[in-house]
Protein backbone atom coordinates (compact mmCIF):
# COMPACT_ATOMS: atom_id res chain seq x y z
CA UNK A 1 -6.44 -5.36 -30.22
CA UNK A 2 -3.90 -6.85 -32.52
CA UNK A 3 -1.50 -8.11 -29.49
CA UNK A 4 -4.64 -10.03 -28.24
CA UNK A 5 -6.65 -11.06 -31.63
CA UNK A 6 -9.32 -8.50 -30.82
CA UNK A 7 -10.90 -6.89 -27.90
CA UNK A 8 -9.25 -8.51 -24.50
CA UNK A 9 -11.51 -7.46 -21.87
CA UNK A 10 -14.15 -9.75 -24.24
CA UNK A 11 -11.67 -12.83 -23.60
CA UNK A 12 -11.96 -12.34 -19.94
CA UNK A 13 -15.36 -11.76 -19.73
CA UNK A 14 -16.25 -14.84 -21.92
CA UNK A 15 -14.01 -17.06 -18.66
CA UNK A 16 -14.27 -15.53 -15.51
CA UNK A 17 -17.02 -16.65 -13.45
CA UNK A 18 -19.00 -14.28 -10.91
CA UNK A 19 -17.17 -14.94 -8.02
CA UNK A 20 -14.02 -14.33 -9.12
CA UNK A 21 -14.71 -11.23 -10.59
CA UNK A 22 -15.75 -10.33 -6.97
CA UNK A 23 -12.50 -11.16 -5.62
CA UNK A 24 -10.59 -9.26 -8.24
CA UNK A 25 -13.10 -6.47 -7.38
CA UNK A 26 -11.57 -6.63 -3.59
CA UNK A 27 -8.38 -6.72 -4.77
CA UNK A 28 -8.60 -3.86 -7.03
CA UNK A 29 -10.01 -1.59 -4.49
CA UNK A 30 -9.54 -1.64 -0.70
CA UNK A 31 -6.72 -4.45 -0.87
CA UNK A 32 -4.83 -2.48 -3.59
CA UNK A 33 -5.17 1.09 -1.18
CA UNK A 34 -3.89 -0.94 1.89
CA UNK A 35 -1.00 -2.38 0.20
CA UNK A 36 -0.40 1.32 -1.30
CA UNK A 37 0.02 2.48 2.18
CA UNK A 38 1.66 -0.64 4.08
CA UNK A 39 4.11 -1.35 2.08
CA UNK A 40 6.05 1.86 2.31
CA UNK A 41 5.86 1.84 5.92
CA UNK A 42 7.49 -1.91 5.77
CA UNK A 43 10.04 -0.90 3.80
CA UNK A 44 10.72 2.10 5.82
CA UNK A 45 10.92 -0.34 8.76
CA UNK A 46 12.58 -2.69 7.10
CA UNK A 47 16.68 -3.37 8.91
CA UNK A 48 18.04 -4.34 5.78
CA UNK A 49 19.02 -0.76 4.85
CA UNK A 50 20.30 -1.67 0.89
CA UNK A 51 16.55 -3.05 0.09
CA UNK A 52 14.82 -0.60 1.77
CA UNK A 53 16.61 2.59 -0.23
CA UNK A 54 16.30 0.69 -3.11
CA UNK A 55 12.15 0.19 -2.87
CA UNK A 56 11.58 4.01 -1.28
CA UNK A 57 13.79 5.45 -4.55
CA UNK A 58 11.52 2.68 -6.65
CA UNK A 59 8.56 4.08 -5.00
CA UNK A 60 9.30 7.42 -5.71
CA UNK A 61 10.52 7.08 -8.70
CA UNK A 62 7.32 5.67 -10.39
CA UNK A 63 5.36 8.22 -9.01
CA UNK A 64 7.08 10.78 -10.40
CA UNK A 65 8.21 9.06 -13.91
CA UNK A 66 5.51 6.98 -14.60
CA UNK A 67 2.42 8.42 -12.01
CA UNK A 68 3.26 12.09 -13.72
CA UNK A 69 5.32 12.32 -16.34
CA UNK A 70 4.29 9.55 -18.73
CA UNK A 71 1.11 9.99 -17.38
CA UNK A 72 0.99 13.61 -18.82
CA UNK A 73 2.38 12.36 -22.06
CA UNK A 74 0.11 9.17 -22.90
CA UNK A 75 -3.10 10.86 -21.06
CA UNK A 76 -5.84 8.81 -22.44
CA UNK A 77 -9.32 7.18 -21.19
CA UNK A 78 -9.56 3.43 -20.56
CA UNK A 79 -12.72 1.74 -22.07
CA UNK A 80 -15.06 2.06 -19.31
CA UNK A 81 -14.80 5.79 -20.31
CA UNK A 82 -14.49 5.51 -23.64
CA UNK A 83 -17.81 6.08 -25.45
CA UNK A 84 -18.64 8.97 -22.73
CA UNK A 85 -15.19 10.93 -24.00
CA UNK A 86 -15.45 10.18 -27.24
CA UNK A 87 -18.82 9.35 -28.64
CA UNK A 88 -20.29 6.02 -29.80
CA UNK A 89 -20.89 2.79 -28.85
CA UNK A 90 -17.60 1.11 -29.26
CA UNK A 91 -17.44 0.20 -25.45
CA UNK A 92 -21.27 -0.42 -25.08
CA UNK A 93 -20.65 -4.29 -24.59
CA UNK A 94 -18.34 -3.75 -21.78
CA UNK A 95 -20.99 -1.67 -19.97
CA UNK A 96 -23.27 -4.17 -20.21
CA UNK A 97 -21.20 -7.09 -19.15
CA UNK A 98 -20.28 -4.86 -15.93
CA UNK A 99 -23.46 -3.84 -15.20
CA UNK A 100 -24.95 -8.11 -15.18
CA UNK A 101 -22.35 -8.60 -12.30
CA UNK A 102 -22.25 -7.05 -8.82
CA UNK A 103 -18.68 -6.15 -8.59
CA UNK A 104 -19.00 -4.83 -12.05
CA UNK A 105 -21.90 -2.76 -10.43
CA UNK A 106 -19.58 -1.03 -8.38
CA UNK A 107 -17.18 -0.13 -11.04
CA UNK A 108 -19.65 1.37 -12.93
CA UNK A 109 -20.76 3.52 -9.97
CA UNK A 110 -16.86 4.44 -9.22
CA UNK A 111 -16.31 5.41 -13.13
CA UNK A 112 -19.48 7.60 -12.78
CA UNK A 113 -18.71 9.60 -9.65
CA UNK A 114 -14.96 9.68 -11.52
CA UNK A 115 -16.50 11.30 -14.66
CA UNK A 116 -18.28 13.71 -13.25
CA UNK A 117 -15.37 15.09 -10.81
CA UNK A 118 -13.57 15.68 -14.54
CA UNK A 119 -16.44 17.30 -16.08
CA UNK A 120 -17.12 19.47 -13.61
CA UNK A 121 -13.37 20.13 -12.97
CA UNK A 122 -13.63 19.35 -9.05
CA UNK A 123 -11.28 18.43 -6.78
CA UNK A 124 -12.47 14.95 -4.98
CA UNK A 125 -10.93 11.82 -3.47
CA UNK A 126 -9.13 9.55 -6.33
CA UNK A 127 -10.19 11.88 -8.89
CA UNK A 128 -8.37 11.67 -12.34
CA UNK A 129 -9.36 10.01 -15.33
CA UNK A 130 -5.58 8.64 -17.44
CA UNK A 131 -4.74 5.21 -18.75
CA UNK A 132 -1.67 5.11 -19.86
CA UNK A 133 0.67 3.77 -18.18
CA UNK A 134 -1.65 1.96 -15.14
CA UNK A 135 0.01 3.14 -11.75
CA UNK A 136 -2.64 0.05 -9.96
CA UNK A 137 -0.82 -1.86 -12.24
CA UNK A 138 3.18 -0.77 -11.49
CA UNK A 139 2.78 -0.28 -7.83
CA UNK A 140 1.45 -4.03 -7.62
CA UNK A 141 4.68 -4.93 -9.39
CA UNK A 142 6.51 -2.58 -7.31
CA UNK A 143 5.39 -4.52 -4.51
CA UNK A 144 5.98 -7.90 -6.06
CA UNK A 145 9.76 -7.40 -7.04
CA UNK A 146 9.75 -5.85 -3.51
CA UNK A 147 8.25 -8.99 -1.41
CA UNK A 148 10.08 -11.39 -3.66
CA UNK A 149 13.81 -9.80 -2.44
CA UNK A 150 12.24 -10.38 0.83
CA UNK A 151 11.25 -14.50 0.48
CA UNK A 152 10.67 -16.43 -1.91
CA UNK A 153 7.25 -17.52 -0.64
CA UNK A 154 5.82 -13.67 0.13
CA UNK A 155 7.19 -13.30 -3.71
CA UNK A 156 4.66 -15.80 -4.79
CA UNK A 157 1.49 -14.13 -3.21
CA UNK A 158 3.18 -10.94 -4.82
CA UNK A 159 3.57 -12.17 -8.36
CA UNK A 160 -0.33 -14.06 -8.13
CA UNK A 161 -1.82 -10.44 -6.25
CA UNK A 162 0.00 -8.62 -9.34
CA UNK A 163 -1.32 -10.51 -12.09
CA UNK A 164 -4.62 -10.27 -10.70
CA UNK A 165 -4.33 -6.54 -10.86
CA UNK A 166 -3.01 -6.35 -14.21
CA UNK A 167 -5.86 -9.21 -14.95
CA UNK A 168 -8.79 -6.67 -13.36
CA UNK A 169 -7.55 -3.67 -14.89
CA UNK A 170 -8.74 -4.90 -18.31
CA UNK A 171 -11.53 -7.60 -16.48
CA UNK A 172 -12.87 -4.20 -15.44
CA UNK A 173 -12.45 -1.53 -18.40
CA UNK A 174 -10.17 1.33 -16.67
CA UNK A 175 -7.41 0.11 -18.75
CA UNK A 176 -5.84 -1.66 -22.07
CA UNK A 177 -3.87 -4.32 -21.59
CA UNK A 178 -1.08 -2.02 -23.19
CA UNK A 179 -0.71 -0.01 -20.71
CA UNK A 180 -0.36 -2.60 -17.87
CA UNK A 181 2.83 -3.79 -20.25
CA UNK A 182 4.07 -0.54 -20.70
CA UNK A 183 3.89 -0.38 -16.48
CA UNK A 184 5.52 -3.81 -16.07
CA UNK A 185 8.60 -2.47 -18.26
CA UNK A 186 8.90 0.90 -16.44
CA UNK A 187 8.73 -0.91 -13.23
CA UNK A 188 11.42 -3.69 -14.10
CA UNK A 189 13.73 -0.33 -15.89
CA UNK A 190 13.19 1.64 -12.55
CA UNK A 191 13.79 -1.10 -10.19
CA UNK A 192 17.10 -2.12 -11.79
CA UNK A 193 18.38 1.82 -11.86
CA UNK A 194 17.38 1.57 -7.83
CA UNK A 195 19.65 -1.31 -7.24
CA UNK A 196 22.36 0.46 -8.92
CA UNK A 197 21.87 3.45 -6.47
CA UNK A 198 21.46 1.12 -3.15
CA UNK A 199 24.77 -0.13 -3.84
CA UNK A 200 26.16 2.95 -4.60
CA UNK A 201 25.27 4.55 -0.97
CA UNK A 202 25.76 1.24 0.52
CA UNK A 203 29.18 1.77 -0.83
CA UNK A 204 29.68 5.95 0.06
CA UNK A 205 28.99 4.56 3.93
CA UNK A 206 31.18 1.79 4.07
CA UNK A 207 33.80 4.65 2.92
CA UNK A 208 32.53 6.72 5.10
CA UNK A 209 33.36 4.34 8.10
CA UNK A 210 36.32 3.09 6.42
CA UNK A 211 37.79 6.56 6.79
CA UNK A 212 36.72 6.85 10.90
CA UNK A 213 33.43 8.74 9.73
CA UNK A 214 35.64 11.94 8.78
CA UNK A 215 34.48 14.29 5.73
CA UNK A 216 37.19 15.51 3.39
């Protein structure tokens, strides 16, 4: 609240009209699943072999860093589950603003079939309830850093598609706006740490041919 002079989902609420709020809707769902999935297979596709071992170890590394261990650490609830965790009405205006608008409809309807897989502790598609950091968030600039290597063009439909994630993911209440930061960060730390270990295989197989492809 401090970083943004009070509550920023209120900001975006007060500027967005209806119909984009159904196209960040569409991207935050089924757009953001497809790119999930098609994106690793380009990559593992891809014939430029430094850029694709450096966005499979990025991949895998947020997953595991940010998607479980920092997930475990900072395990919170974003604001569209806020009051229901925690009590109160602290959240109430949010729930009201989502509920005027159909794509905020759906949200609603996802966050309730989301809270009730946690409080009855069963196992169901996309279940989880955690904040902090946002994976939608770091996979979308995953992807960006990813399509930018590729082309300058493709890296400007990345960067706009990523800031409309991190844009919906407090438009929409699953998360502060601190946590998509704290995802941008991890994602720029991990991605550099990837390059460094692309160049370093690259490297062990030109050796590796230098020497006629012989082990010592």
């Amino acid at each position: 609240m401090l970083i943004h002079f009070g509550q920023p989902w209120r900001h975006l609420h007060a500027v967005v009209p209806g119909w984009i709020a159904s196209v960040l809707g569409l991207c935050y769902g089924p757009l953001w699943f497809a790119q999930w999935f098609g994106f690793v297979l380009l990559a593992a596709f891809l014939p430029n072999d430094r850029l694709r071992i450096r966005y499979l170890f990025s991949f895998a590394a947020t997953l595991l860093l940010l998607g479980t261990v920092l997930r475990a650490a900072g395990a919170s609830a974003g604001p569209i589950f806020y009051d229901r965790m925690f009590g109160g009405d602290r959240f109430a205006d949010l729930t009201a603003a989502l509920a005027s608008i159909p794509s905020g409809a759906m949200t609603l309807g996802t966050s309730d079939y989301l809270y009730a897989s946690y409080t009855d502790n069963s196992a169901v598609f996309g279940v989880g309830i955690s904040a902090m950091p946002s994976i939608h968030v770091a996979m979308a600039f995953l992807n960006a850093l990813f399509l930018s290597s590729l082309n300058r063009r493709l890296g400007i439909v990345g960067w706009t598609y990523a800031a409309s994630i991190l844009f919906g993911s407090v438009y929409f209440g699953w998360h502060y706006a601190l946590d998509g930061y704290v995802s941008i960060v991890g994602v720029l730390l991990i991605w550099r740490w990837a390059s460094h270990l692309a160049h370093s295989d690259d490297a062990d197989q030109r050796a590796f041919a230098a020497s006629g492809g012989e082990r010592r």
